[in-house]
Protein backbone atom coordinates (compact mmCIF):
# COMPACT_ATOMS: atom_id res chain seq x y z
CA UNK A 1 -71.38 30.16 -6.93
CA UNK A 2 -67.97 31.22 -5.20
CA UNK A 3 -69.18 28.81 -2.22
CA UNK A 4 -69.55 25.65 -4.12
CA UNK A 5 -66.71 26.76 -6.08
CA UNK A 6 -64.44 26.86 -3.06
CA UNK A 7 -65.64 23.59 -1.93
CA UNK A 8 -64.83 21.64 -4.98
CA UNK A 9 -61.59 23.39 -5.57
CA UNK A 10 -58.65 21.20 -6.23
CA UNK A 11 -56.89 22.15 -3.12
CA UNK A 12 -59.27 21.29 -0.76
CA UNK A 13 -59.53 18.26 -2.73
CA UNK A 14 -55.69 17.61 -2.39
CA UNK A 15 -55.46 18.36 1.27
CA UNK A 16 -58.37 15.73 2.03
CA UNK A 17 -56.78 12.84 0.22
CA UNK A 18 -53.24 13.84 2.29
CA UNK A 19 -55.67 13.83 5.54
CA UNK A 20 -56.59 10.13 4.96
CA UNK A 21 -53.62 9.15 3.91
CA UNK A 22 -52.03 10.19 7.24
CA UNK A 23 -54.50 7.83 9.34
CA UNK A 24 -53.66 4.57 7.62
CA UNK A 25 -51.55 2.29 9.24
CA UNK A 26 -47.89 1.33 7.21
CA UNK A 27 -47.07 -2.51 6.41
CA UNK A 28 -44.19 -1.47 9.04
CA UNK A 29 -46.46 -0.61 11.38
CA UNK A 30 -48.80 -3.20 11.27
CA UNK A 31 -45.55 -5.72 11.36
CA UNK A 32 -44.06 -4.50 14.67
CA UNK A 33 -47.60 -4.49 16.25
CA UNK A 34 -48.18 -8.24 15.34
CA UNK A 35 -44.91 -9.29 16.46
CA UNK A 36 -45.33 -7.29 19.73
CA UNK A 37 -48.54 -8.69 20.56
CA UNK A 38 -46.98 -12.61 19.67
CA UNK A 39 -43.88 -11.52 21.98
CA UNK A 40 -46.91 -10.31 25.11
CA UNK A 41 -48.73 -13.32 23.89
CA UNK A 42 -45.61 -15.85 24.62
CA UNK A 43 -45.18 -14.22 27.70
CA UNK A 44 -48.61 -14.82 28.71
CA UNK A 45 -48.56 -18.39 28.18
CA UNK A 46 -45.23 -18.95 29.84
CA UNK A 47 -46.81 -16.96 33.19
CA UNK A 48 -49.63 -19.45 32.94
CA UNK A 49 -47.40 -22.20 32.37
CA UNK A 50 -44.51 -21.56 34.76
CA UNK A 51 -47.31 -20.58 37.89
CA UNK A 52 -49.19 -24.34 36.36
CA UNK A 53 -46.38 -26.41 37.22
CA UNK A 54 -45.61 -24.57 40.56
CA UNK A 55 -49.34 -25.23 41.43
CA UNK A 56 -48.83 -28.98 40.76
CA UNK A 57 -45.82 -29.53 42.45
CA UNK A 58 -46.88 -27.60 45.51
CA UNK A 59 -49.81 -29.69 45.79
CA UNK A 60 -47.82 -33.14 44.96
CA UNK A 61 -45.92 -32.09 48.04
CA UNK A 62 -49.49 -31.23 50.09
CA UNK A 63 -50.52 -34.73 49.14
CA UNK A 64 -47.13 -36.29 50.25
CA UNK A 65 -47.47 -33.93 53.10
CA UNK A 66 -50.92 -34.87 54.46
CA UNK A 67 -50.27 -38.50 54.82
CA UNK A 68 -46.72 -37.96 56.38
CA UNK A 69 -48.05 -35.77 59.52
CA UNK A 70 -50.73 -38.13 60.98
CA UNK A 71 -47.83 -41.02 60.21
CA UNK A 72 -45.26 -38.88 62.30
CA UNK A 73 -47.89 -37.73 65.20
CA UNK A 74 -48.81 -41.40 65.60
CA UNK A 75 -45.31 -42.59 65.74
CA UNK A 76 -44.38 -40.21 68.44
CA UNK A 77 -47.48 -41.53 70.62
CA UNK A 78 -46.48 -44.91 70.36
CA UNK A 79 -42.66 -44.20 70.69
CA UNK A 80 -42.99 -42.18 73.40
CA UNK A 81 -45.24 -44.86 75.56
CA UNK A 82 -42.57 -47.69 74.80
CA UNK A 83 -42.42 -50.48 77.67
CA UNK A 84 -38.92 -50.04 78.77
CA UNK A 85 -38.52 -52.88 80.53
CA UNK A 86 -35.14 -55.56 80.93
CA UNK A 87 -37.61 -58.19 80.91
CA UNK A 88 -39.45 -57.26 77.77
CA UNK A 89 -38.59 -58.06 74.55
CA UNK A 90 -37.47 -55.67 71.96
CA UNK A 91 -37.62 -56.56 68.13
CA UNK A 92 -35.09 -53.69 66.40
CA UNK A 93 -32.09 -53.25 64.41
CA UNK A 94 -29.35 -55.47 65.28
CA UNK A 95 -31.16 -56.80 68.20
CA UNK A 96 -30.08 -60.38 69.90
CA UNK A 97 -30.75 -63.34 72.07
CA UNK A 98 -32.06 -62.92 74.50
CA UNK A 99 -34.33 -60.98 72.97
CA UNK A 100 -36.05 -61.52 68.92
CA UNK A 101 -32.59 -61.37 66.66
CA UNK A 102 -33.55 -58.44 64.29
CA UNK A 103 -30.18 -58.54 62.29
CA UNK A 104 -28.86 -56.27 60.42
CA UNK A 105 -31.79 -55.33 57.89
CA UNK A 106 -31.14 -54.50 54.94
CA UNK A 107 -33.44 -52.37 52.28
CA UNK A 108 -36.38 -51.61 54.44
CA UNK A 109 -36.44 -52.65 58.29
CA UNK A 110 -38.94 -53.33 60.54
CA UNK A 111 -39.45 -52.62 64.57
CA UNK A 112 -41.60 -54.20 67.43
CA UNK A 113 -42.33 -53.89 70.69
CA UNK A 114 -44.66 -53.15 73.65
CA UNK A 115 -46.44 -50.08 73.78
CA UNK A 116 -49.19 -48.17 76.36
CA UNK A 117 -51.30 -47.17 73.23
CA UNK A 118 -54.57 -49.07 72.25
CA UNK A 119 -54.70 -51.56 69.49
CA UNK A 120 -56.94 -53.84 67.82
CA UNK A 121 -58.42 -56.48 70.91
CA UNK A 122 -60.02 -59.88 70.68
CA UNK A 123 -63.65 -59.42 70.80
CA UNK A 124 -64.16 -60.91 74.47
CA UNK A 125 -62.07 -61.13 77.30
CA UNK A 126 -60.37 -58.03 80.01
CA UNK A 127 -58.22 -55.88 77.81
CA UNK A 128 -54.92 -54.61 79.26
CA UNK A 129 -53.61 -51.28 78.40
CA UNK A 130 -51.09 -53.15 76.27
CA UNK A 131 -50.50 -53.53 72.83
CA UNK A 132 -48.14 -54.82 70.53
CA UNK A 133 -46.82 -52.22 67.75
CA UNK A 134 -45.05 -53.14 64.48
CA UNK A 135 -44.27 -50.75 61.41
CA UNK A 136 -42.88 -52.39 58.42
CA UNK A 137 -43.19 -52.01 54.64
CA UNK A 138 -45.03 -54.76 53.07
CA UNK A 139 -44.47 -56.73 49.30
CA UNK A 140 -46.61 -53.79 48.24
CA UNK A 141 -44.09 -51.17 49.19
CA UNK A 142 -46.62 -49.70 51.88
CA UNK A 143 -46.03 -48.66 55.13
CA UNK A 144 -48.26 -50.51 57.48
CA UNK A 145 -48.34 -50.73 61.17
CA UNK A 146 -49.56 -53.62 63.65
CA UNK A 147 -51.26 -52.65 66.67
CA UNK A 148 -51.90 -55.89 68.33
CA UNK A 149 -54.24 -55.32 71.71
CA UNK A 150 -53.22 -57.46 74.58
CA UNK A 151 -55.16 -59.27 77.15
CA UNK A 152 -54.94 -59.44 80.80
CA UNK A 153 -52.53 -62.77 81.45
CA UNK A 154 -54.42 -65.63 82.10
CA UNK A 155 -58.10 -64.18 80.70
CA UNK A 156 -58.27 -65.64 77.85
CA UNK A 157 -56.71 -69.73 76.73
CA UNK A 158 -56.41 -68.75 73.00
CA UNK A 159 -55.07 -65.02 73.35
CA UNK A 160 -51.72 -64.56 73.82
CA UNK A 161 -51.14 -61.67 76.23
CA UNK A 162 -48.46 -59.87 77.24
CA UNK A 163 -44.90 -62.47 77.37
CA UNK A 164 -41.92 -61.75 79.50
CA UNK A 165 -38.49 -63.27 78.58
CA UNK A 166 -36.98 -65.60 77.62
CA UNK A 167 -40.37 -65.67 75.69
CA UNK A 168 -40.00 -63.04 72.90
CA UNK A 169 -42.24 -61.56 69.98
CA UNK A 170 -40.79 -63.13 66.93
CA UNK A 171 -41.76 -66.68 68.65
CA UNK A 172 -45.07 -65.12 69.83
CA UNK A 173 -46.13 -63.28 67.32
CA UNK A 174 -44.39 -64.50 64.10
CA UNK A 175 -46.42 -62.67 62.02
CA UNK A 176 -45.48 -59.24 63.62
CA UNK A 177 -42.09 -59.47 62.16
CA UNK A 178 -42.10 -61.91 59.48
CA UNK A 179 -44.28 -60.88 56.47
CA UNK A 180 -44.54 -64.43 54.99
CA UNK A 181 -45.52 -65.97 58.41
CA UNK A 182 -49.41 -67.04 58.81
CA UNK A 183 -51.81 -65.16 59.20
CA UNK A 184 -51.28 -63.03 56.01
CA UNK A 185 -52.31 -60.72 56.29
CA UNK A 186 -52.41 -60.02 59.65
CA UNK A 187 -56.03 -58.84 61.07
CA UNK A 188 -54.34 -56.47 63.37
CA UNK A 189 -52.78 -54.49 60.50
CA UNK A 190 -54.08 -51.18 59.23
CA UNK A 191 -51.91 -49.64 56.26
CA UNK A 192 -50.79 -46.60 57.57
CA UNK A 193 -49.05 -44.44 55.07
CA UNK A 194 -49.96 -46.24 51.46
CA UNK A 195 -47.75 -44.06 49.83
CA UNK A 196 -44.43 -44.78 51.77
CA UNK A 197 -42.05 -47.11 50.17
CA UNK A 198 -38.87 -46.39 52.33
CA UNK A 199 -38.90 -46.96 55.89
CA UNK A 200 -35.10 -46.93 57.82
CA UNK A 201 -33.80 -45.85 61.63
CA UNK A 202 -31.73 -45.48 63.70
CA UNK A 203 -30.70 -44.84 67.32
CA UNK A 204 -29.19 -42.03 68.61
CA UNK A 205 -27.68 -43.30 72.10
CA UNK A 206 -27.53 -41.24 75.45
CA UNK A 207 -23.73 -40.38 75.08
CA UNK A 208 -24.51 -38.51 71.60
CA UNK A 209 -23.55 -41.05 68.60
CA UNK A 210 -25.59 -42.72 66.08
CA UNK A 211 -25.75 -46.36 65.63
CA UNK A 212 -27.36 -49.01 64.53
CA UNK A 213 -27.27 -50.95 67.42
CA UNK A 214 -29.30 -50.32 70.30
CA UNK A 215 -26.80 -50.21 73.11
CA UNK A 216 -24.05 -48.38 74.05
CA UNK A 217 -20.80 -50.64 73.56
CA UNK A 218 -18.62 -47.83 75.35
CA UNK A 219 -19.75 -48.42 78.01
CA UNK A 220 -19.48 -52.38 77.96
CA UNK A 221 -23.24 -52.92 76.92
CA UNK A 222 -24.03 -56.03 75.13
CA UNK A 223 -27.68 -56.12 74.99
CA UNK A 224 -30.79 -54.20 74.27
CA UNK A 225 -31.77 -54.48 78.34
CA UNK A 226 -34.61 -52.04 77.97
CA UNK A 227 -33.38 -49.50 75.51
CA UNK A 228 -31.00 -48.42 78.63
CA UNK A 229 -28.95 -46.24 76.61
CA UNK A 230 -31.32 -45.17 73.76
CA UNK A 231 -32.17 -41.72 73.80
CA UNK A 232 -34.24 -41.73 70.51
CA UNK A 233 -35.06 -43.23 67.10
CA UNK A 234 -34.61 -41.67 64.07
CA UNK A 235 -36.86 -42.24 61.54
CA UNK A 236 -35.99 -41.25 57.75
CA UNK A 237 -39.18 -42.21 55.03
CA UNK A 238 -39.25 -41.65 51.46
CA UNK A 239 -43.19 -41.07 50.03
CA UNK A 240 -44.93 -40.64 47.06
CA UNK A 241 -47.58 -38.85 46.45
CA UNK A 242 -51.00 -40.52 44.93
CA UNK A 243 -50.56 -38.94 41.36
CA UNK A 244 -47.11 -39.99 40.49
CA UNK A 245 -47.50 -43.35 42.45
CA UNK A 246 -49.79 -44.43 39.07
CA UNK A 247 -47.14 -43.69 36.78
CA UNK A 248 -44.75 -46.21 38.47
CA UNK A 249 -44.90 -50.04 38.48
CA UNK A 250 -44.27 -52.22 41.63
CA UNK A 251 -41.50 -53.50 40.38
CA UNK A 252 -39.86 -49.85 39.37
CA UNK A 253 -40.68 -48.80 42.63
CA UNK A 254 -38.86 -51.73 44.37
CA UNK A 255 -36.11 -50.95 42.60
CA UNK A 256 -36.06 -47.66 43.54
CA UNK A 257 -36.20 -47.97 47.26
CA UNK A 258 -33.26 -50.21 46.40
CA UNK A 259 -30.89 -47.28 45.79
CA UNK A 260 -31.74 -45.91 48.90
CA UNK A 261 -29.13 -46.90 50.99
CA UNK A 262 -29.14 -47.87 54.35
CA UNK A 263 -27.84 -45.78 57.68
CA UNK A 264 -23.93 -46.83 58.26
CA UNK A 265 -21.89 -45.35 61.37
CA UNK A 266 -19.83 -43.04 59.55
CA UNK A 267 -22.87 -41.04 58.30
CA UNK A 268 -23.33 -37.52 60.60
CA UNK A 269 -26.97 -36.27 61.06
CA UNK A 270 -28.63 -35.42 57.46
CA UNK A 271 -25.66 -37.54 55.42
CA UNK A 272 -28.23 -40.65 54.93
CA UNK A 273 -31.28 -38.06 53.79
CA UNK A 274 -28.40 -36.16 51.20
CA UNK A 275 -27.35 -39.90 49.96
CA UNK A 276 -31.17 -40.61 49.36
CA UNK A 277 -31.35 -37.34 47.18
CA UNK A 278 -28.67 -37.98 45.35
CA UNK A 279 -29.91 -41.38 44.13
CA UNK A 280 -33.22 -40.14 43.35
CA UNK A 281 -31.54 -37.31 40.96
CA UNK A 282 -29.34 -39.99 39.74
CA UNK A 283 -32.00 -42.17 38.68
CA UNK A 284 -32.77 -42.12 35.11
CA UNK A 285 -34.46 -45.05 34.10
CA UNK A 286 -38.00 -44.45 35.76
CA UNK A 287 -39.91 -40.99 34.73
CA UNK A 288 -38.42 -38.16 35.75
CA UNK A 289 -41.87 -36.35 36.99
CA UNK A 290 -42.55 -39.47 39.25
CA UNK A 291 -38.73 -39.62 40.54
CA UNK A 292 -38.69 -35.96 41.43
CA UNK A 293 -42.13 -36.18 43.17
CA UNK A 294 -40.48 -38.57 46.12
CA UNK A 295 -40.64 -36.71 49.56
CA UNK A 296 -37.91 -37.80 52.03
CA UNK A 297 -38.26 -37.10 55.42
CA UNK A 298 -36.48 -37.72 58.77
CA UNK A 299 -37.68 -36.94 62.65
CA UNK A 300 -36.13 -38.15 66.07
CA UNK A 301 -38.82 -39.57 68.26
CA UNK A 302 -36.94 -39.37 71.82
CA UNK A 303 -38.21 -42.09 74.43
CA UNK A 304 -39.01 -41.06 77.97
CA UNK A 305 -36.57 -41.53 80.44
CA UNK A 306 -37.33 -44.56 82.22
């Protein structure tokens, strides 16, 4: 009887009930915990969201990336195995009689000449080791490059092959520097870098200064006579990459290469790339994500010495 009495006794009974009551959780309690686990929730998501958007724009820039290297690597081939020769004509920047008048080219330019690189042949006839190279930017705002593949002289009556001066490329080939001239499009074109919509150079002469003509008036130069006093080209591109090309129209993206200026003589190396930047971060009227996923890029391609 003492036993059960002891058990049941009201201050055992009272000293349970405080028990339980010390294991519950407050309204206080259970307030802080919620709004700690929405503050570790928030931060969560902006983690996920911050290393999301670093992920895309890295691999925007892959994408511009990919199609920019085998553009550069082929340039330098067919750069570097130029035909340097007085008697040769030279389609460029500023170029005049007696060779194809290239003028002064504003927006987007375009270059030709001779190169040791294979291009696209006639399907008969001795092929030479000769082919005509072009790069221009099309009414698509695409990069595409010519590789006409020269016969031997004399092999063929329909082929044109390789033409000394006076005879020049522009009157032999109108197509390889006039878009609208026949055929269109050419069947010796391949598009090169679909996603580049800006395509300007320069030359950087032998005595150190930039220009945009290709000889060295200093010296009393007044013609391109083989590139004689052209160390290198500089090439500056501006690309966009597949994903943000869709969210652009044609005509948004014409206007945008637009605003990219062209090289003047008073710019220093890397003033024409920090102009180009600063028109793209000015721009305002086209979406922003597309706008800041342009890539520009610039690389000297230095000729051999002759």
């Amino acid at each position: 009887m003492r036993r059960d009495q002891q058990k049941c006794s009201p201050r055992l009974i009272g000293i349970s009930h405080v028990r339980k009551r010390n294991c519950a959780f407050t309204i206080a309690e259970l307030l802080v915990s919620i709004a700690v686990l929405v503050v570790l929730v928030l931060l969560v998501s902006r983690l996920f969201s911050s290393a999301a958007t670093v992920t895309t724009s890295g691999n925007k820039r892959m994408d511009a990336e990919a199609q920019i290297r085998p553009l550069f690597e082929r340039m330098a081939v067919d750069f570097s195995q130029m035909m340097r020769r007085s008697d040769l004509d030279f389609f460029g920047k500023n170029t005049a009689a007696p060779n194809s008048a290239g003028g002064s080219m504003t927006g987007n330019d375009q270059i030709a000449f001779y190169s040791s690189v294979i291009g696209y042949y006639p399907s008969s006839g001795s092929q030479s080791p000769i082919s005509l190279i072009a790069y221009r930017v099309n009414g698509e705002n695409k990069l595409e490059r010519v590789a006409k593949g020269l016969l031997w002289n004399g092999v063929s009556p329909t082929s044109t092959p390789v033409v000394f001066l006076p005879s020049t490329i522009a009157g032999s080939w109108a197509s390889a520097t006039d878009l609208t001239a026949a055929p269109t499009p050419d069947p010796d074109t391949e598009l090169i870098a679909p996603y580049v919509f800006r395509f300007e150079y320069y030359y950087l002469l032998k005595n150190g200064s930039l220009t945009v003509t290709p000889w060295d008036t200093s010296a009393g130069h007044s013609s391109v006579s083989g590139l004689q006093d052209v160390a290198a080209v500089s090439v500056c591109i501006a690309a966009i990459d597949p994903k943000s090309r869709v969210l652009v129209s044609d005509s948004q993206l014409t206007t945008l290469a637009g605003r990219l200026s062209d090289f003047a003589i008073s710019m220093r190396p890397g003033d024409l790339l920090t102009q180009w930047q600063a028109a793209l971060d000015a721009t305002t009227d086209i979406p922003r994500p597309s706008v800041s996923a342009v890539r520009i890029y610039e690389r000297y391609f230095y000729l051999l010495p002759k």
